[in-house]
N, C-alpha and C. Protein backbone atom coordinates (compact mmCIF):
# COMPACT_ATOMS: atom_id res chain seq x y z
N UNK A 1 70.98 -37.26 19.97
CA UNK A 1 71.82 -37.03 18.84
C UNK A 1 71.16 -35.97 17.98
N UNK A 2 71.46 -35.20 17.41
CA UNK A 2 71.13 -33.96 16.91
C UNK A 2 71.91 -34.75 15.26
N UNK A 3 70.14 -33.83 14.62
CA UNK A 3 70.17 -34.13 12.94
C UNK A 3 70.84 -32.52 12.48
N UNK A 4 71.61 -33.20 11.05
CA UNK A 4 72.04 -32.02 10.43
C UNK A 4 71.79 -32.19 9.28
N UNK A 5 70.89 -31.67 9.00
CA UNK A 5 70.71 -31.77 7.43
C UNK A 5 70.16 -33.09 6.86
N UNK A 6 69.00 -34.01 8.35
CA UNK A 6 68.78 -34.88 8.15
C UNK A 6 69.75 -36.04 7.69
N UNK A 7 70.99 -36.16 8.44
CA UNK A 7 72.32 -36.70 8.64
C UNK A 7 72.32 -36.81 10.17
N UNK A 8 72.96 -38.12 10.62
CA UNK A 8 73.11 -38.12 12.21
C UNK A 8 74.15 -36.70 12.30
N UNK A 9 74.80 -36.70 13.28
CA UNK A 9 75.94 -35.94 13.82
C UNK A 9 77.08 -36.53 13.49
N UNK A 10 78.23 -35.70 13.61
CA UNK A 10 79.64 -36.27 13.11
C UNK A 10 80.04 -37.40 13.92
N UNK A 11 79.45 -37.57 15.35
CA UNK A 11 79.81 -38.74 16.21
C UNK A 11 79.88 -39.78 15.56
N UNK A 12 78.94 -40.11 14.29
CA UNK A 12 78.25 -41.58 13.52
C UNK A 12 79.41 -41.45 12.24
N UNK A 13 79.45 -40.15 11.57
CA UNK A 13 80.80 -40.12 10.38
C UNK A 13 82.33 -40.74 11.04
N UNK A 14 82.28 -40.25 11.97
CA UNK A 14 83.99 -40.79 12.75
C UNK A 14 83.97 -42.59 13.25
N UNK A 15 82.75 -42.85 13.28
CA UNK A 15 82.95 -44.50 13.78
C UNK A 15 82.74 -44.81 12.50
N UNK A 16 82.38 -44.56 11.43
CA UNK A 16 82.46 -45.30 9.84
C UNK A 16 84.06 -45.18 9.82
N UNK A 17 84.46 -43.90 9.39
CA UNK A 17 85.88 -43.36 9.48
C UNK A 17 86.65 -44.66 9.79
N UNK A 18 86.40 -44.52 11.52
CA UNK A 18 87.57 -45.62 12.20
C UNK A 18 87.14 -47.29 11.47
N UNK A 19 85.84 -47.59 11.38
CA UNK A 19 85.52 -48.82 10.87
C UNK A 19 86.41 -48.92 9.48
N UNK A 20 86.72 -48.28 8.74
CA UNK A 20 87.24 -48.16 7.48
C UNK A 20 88.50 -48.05 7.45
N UNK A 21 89.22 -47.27 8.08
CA UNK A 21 90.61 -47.58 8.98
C UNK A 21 91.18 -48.80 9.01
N UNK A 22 90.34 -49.65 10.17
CA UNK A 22 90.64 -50.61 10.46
C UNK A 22 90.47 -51.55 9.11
N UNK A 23 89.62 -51.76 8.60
CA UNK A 23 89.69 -52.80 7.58
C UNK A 23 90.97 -52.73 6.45
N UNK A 24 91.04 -51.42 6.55
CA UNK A 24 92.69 -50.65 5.59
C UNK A 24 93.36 -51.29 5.84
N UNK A 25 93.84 -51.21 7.20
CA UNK A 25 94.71 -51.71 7.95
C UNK A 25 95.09 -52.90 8.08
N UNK A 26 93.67 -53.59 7.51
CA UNK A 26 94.14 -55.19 8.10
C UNK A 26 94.60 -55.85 6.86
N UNK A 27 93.64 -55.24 5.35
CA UNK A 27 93.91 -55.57 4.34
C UNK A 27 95.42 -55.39 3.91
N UNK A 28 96.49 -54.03 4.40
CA UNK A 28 97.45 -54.04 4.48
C UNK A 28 98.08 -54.89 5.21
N UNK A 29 98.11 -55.43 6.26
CA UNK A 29 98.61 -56.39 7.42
C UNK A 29 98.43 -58.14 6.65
N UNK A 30 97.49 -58.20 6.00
CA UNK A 30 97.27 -59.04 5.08
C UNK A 30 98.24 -59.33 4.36
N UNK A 31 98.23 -58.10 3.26
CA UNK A 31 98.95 -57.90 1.82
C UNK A 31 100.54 -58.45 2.39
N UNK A 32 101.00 -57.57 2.77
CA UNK A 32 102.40 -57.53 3.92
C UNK A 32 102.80 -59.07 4.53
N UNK A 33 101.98 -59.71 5.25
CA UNK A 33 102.35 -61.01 5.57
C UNK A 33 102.23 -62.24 4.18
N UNK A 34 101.31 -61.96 3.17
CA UNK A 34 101.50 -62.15 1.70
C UNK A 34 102.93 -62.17 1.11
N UNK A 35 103.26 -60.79 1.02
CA UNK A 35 104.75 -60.56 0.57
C UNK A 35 106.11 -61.49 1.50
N UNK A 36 105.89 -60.97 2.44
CA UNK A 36 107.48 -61.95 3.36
C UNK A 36 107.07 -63.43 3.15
N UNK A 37 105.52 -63.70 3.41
CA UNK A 37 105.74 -65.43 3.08
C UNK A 37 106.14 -66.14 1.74
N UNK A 38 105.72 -65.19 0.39
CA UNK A 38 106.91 -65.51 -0.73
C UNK A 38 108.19 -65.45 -0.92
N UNK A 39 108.25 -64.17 -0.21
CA UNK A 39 109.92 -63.44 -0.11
C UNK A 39 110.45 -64.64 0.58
N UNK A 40 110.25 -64.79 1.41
CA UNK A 40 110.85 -65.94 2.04
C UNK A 40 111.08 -67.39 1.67
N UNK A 41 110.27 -67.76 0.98
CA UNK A 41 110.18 -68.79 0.33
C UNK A 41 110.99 -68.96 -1.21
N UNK A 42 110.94 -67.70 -1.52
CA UNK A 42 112.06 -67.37 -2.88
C UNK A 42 113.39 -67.50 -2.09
N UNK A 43 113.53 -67.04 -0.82
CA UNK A 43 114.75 -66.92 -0.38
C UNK A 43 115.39 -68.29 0.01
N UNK A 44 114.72 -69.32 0.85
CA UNK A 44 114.84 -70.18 1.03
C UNK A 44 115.21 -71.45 -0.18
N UNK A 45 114.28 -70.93 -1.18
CA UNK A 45 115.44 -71.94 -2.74
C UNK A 45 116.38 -71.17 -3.24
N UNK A 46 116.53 -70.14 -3.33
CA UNK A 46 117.42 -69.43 -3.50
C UNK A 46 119.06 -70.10 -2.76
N UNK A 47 118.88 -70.14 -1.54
CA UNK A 47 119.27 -70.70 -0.45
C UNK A 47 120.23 -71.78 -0.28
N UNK A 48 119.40 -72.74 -0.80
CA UNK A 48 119.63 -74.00 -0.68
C UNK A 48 119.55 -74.39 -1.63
N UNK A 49 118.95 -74.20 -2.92
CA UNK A 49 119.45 -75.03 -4.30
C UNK A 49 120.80 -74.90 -4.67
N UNK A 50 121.23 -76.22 -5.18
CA UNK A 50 122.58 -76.35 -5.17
C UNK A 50 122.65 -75.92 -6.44
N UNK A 51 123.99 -75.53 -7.10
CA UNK A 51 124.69 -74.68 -7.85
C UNK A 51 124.60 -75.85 -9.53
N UNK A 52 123.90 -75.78 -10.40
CA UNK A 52 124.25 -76.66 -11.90
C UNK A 52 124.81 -75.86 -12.71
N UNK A 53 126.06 -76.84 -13.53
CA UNK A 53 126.89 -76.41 -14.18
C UNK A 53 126.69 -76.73 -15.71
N UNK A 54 126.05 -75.85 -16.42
CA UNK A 54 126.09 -76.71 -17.92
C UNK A 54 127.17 -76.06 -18.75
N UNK A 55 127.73 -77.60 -19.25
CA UNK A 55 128.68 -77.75 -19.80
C UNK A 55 128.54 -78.31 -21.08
N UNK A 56 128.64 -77.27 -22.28
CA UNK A 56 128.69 -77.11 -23.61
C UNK A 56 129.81 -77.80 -24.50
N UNK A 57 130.03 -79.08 -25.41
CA UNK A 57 131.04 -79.19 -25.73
C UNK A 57 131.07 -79.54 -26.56
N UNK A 58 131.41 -78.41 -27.97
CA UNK A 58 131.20 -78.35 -29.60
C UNK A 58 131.74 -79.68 -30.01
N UNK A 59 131.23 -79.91 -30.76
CA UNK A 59 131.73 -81.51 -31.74
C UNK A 59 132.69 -80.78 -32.60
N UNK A 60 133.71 -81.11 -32.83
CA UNK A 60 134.95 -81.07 -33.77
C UNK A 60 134.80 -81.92 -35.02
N UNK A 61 134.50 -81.58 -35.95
CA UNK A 61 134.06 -81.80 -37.23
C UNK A 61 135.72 -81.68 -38.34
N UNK A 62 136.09 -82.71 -38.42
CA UNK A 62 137.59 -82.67 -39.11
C UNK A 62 137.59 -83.78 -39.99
N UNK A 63 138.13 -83.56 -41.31
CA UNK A 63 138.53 -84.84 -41.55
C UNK A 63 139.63 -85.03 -42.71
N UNK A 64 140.54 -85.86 -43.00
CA UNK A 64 141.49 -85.83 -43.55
C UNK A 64 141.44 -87.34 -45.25
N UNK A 65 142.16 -86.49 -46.39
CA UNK A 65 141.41 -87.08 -47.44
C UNK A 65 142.92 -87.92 -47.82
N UNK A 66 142.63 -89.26 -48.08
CA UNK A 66 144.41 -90.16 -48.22
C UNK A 66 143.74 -90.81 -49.63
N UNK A 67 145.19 -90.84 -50.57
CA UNK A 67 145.07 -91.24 -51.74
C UNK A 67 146.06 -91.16 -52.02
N UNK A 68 146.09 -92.19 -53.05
CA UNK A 68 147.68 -92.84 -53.84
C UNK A 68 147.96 -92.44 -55.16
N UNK A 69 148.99 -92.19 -55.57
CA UNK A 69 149.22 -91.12 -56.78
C UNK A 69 150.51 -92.46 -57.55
N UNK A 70 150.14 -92.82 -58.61
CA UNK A 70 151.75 -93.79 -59.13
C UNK A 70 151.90 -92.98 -60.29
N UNK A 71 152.68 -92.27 -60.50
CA UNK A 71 152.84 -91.86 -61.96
C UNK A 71 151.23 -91.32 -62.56
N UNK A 72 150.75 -92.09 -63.23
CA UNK A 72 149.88 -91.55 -64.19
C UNK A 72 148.58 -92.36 -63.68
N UNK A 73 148.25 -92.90 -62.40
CA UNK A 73 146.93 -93.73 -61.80
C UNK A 73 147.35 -93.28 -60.25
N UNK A 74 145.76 -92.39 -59.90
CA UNK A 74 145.82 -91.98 -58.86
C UNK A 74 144.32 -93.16 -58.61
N UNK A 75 144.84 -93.48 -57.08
CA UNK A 75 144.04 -95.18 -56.38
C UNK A 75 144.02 -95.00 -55.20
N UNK A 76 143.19 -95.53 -54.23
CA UNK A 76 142.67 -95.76 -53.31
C UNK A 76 142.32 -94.71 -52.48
N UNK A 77 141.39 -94.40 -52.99
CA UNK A 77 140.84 -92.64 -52.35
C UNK A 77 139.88 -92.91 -51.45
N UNK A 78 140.16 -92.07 -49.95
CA UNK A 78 139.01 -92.65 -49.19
C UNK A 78 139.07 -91.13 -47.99
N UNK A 79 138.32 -91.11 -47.22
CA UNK A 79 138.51 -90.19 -46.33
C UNK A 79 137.87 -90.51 -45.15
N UNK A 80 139.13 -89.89 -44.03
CA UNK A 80 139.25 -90.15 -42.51
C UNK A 80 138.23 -89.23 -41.67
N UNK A 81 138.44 -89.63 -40.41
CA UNK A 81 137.39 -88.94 -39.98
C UNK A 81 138.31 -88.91 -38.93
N UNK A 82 138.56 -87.41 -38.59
CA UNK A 82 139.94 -86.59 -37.56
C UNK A 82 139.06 -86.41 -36.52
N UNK A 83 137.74 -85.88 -36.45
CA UNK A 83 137.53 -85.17 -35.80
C UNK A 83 136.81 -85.91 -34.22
N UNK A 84 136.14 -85.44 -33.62
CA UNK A 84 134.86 -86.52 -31.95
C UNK A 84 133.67 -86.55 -32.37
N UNK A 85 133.08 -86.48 -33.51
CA UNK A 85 131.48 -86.95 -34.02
C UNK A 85 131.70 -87.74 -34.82
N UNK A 86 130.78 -88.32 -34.69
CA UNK A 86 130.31 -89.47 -36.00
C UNK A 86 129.61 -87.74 -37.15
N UNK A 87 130.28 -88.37 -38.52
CA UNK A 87 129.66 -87.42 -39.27
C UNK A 87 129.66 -87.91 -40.79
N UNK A 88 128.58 -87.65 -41.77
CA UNK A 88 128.44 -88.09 -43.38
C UNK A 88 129.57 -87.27 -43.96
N UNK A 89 130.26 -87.95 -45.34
CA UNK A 89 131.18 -87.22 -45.61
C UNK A 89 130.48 -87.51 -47.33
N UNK A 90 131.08 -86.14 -48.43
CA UNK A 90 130.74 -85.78 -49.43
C UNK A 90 131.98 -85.80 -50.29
N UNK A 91 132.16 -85.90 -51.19
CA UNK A 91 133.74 -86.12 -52.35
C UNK A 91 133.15 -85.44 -53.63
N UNK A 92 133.84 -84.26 -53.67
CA UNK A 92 133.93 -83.58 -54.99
C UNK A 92 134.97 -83.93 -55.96
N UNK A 93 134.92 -84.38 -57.42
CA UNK A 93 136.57 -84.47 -57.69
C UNK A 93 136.31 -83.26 -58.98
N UNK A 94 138.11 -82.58 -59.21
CA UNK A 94 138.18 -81.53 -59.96
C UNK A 94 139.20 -82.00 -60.60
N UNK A 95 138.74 -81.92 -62.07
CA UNK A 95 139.78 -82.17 -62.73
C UNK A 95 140.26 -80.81 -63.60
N UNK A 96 141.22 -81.22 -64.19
CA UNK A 96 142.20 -79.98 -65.32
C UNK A 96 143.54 -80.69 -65.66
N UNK A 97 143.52 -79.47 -66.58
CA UNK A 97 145.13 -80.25 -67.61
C UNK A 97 145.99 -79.01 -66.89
N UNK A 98 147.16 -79.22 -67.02
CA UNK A 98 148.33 -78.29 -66.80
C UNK A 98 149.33 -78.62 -67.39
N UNK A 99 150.11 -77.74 -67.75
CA UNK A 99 151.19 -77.90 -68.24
C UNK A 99 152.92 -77.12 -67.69
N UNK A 100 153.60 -77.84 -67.06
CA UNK A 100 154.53 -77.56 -66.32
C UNK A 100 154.20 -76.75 -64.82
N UNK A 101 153.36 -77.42 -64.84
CA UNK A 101 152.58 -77.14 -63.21
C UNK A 101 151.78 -75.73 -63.39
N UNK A 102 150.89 -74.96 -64.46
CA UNK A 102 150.41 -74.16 -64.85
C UNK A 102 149.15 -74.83 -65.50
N UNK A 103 148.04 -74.28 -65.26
CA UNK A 103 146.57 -75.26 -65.21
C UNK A 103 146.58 -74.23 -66.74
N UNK A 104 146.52 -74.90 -67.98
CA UNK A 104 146.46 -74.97 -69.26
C UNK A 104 144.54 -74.08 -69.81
N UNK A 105 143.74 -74.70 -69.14
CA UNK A 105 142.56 -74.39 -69.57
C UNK A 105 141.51 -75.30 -70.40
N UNK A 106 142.40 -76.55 -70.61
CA UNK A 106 141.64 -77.68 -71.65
C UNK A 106 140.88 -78.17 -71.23
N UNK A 107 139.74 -78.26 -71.71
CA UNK A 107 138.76 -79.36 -71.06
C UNK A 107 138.98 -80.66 -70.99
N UNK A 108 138.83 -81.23 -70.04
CA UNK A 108 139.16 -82.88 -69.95
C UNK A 108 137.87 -83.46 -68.51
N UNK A 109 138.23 -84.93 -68.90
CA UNK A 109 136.65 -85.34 -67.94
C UNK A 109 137.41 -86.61 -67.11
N UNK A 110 136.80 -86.42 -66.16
CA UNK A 110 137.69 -87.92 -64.69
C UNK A 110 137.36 -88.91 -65.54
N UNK A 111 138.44 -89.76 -65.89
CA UNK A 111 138.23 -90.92 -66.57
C UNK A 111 137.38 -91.72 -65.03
N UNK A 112 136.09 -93.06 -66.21
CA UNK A 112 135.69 -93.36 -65.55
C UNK A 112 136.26 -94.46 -64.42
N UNK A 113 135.07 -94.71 -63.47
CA UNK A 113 135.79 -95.83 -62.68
C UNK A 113 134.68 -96.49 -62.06
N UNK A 114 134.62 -97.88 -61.34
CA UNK A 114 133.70 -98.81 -60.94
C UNK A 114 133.49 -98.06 -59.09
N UNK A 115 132.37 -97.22 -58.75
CA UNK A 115 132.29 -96.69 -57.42
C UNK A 115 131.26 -98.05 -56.63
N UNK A 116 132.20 -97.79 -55.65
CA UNK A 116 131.60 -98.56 -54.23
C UNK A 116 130.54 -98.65 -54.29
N UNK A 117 129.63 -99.71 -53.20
CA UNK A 117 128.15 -99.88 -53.09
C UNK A 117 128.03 -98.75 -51.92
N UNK A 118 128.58 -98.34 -51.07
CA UNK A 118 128.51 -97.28 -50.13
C UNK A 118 128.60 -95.52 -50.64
N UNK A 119 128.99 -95.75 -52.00
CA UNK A 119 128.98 -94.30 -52.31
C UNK A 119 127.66 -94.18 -53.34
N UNK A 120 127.47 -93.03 -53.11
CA UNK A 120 126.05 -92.51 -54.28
C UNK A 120 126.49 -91.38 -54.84
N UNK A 121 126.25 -90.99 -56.24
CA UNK A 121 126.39 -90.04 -56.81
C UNK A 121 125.49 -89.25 -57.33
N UNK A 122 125.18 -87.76 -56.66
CA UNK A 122 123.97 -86.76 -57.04
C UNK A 122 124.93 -85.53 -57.80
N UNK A 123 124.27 -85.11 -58.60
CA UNK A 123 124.82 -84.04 -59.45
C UNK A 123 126.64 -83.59 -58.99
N UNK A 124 127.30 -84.62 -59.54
CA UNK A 124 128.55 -84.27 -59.64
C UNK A 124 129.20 -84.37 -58.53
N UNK A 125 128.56 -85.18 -57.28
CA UNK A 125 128.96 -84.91 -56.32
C UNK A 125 128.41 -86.59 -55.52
N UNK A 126 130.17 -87.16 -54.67
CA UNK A 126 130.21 -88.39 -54.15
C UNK A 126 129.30 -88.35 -52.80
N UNK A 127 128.38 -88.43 -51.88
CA UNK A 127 128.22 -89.18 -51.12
C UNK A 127 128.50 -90.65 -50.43
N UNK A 128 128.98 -90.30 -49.30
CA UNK A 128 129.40 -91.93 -48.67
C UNK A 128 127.71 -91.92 -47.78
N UNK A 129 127.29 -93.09 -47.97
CA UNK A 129 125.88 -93.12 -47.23
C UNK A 129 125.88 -93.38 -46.39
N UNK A 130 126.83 -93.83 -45.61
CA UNK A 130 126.65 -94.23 -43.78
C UNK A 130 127.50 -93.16 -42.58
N UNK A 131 127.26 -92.89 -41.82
CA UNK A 131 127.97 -91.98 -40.85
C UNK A 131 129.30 -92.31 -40.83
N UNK A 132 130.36 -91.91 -40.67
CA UNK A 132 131.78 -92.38 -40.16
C UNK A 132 132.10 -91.85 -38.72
N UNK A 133 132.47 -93.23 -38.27
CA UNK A 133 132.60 -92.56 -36.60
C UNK A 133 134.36 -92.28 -36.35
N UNK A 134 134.03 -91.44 -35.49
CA UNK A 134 135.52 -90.77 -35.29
C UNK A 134 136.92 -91.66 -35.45
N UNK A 135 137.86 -91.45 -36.06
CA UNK A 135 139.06 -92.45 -36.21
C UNK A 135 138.53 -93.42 -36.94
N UNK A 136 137.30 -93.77 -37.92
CA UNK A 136 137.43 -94.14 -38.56
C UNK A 136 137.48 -93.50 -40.13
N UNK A 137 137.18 -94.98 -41.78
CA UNK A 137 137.19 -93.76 -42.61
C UNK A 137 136.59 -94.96 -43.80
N UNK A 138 136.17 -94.26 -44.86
CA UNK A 138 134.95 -94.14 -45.68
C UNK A 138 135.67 -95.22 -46.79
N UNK A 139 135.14 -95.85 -46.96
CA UNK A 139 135.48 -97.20 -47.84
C UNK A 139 136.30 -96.36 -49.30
N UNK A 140 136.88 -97.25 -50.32
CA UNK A 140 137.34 -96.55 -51.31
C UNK A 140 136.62 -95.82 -52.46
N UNK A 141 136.61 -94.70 -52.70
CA UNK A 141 135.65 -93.93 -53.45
C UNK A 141 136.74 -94.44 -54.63
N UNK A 142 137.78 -94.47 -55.23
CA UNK A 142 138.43 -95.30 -56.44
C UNK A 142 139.23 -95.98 -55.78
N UNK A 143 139.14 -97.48 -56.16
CA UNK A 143 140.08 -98.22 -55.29
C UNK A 143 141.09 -98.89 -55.99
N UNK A 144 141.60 -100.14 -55.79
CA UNK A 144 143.07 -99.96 -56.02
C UNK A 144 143.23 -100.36 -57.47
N UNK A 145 141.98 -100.31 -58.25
CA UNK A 145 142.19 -100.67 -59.78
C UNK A 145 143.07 -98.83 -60.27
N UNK A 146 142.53 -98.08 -59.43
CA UNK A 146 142.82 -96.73 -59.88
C UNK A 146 141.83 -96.15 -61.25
N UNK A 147 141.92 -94.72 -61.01
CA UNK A 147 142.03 -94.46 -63.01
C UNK A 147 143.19 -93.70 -63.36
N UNK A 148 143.61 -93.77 -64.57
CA UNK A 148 144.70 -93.50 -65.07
C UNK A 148 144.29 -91.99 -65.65
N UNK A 149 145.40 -91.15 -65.51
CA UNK A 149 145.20 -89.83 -65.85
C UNK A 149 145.76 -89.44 -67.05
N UNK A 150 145.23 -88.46 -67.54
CA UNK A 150 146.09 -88.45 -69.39
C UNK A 150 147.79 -87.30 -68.90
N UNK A 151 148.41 -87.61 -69.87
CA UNK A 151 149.21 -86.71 -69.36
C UNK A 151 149.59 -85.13 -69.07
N UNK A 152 149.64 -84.58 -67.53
CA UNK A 152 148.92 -83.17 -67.31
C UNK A 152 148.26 -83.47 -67.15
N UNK A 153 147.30 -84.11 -66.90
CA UNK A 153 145.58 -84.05 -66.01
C UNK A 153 146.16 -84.57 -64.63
N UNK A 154 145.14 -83.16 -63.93
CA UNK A 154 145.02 -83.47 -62.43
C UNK A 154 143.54 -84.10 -62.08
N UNK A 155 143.65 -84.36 -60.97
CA UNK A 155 142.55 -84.77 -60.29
C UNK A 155 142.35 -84.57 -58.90
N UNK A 156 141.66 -83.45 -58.42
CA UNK A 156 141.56 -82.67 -57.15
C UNK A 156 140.74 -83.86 -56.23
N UNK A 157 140.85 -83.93 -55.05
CA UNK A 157 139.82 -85.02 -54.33
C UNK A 157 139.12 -83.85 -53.13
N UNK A 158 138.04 -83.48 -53.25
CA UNK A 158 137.61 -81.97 -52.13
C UNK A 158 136.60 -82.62 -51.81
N UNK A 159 137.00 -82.66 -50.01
CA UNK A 159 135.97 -83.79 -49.48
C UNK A 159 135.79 -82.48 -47.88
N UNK A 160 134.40 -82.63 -47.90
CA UNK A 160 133.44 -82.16 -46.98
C UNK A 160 132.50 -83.11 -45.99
N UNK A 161 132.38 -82.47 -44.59
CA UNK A 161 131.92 -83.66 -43.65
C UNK A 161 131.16 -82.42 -42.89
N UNK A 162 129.93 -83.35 -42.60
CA UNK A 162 129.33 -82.46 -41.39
C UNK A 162 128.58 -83.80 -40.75
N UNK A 163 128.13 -83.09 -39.66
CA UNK A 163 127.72 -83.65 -38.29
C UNK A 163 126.65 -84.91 -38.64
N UNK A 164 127.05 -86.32 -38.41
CA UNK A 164 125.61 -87.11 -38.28
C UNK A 164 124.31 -86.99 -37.54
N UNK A 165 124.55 -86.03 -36.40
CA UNK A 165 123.67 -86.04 -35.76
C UNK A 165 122.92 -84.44 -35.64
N UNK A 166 122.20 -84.50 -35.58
CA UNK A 166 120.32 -84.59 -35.75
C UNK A 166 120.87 -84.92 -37.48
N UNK A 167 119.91 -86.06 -37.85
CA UNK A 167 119.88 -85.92 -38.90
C UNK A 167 119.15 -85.17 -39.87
N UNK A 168 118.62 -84.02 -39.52
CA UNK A 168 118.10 -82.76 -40.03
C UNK A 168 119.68 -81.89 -40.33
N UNK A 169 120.36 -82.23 -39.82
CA UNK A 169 121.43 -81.17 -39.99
C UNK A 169 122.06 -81.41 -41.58
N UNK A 170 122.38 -82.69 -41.40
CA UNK A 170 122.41 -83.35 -43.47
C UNK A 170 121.83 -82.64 -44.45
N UNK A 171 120.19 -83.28 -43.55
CA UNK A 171 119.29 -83.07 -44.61
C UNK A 171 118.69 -81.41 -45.17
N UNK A 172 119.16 -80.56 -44.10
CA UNK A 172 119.12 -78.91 -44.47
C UNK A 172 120.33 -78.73 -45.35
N UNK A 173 121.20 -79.15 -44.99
CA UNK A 173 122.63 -78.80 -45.65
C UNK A 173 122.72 -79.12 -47.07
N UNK A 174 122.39 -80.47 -46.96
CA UNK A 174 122.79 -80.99 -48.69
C UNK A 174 120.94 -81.88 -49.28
N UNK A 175 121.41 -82.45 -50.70
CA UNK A 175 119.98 -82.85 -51.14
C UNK A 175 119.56 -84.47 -50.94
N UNK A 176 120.04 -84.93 -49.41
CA UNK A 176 119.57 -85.84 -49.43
C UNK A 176 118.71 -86.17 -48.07
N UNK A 177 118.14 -87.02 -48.05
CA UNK A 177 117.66 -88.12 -46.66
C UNK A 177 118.27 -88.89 -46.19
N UNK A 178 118.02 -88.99 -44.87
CA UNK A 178 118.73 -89.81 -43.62
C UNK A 178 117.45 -90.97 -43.68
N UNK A 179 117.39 -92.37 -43.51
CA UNK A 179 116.21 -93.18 -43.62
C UNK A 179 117.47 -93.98 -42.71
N UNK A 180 116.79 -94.83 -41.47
CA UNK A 180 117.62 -95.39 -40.65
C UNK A 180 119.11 -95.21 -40.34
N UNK A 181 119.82 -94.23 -40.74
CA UNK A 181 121.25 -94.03 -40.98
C UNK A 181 121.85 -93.84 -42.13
N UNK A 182 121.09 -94.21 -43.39
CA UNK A 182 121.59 -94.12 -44.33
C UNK A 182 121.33 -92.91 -45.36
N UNK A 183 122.03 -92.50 -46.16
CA UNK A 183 121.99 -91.40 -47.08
C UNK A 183 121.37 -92.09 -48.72
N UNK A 184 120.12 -91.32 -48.53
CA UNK A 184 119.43 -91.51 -50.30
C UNK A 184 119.38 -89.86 -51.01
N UNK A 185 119.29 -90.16 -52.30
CA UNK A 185 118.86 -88.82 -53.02
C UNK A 185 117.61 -88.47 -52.57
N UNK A 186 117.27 -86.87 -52.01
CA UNK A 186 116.22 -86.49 -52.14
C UNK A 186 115.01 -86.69 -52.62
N UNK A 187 114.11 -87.46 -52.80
CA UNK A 187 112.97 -87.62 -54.12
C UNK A 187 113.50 -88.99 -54.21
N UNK A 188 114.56 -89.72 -54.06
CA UNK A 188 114.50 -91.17 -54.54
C UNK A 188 113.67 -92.23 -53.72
């Protein structure tokens, strides 16, 4: 074998060469049988997992407000629950004077009245404390003693319901707590 430059001859560079080749080669042949045995295996659940259908189905949140009007004593005020959730319901009442069906501007105040053990009152505003489940409806917020209205005074009944469930949804919405099902003032 003849030195070049104190280097074997190129005979010894070309069998590194091919030695290096080959290991290329195999590391590719490797890599490659790597890939199809995932590919394949993605393909195979792909394959054969069967098809799931999720099915989304909004709660309908409705509810309808019934009350009795006699002349000059509006009685038995309560509100339904129209909608497919159980949900807490809230009773605003608005009063005003009018005169020949034209809202006058006078100040006047809801004569008082004896409220339910199920309702609570936070700043101007009825809470019923237990959920109402669908088709049913919320005990009497004035019941059949009535209060009597002066003459020309209205009395609006504006009733709001949202979802019982998560009871975080209440408790973001309005100022109270859910404690086993039931509705307290915030802080009480």
């Amino acid at each position: 074998m003849k030195l070049y430059g104190g280097r074997p001859a190129k005979h010894a560079d070309a069998q590194k060469s091919t030695a290096a080749r080959k290991g290329i080669t195999a590391s590719v042949a490797l890599i490659l049988v790597i890939c199809l045995a995932i590919g394949g295996a993605v393909a195979f659940l792909v394959a054969h997992t069967d098809e799931i259908k999720n099915i989304f189905n909004p709660a309908k949140v409705t509810i309808e407000t019934h009350e009795e009007f006699d002349g000059a004593v509006k009685k038995n005020v309560n509100v339904e629950n129209t909608g497919d959730t159980d949900v807490y319901i809230r009773v605003k009442l608005v009063t005003y004077m009018q005169k020949d069906g034209v809202p006058t501007g006078d100040a006047v105040n809801i004569p008082d009245f004896i409220l339910d053990g199920d309702w609570l009152l936070i700043d101007d505003t009825y809470y019923y404390t237990k959920p109402v489940a669908s088709g049913d409806k919320t005990s009497d917020l004035i019941g059949a003693a009535g209060i009597v209205l002066k003459d020309g005074q209205v009395v609006e009944v504006l009733a709001e319901a949202i979802q019982a469930q998560p009871d975080r949804a209440v408790e973001d919405a309005w100022p109270v707590t859910v404690t086993d099902g039931v509705l307290t003032a915030k802080g009480a």
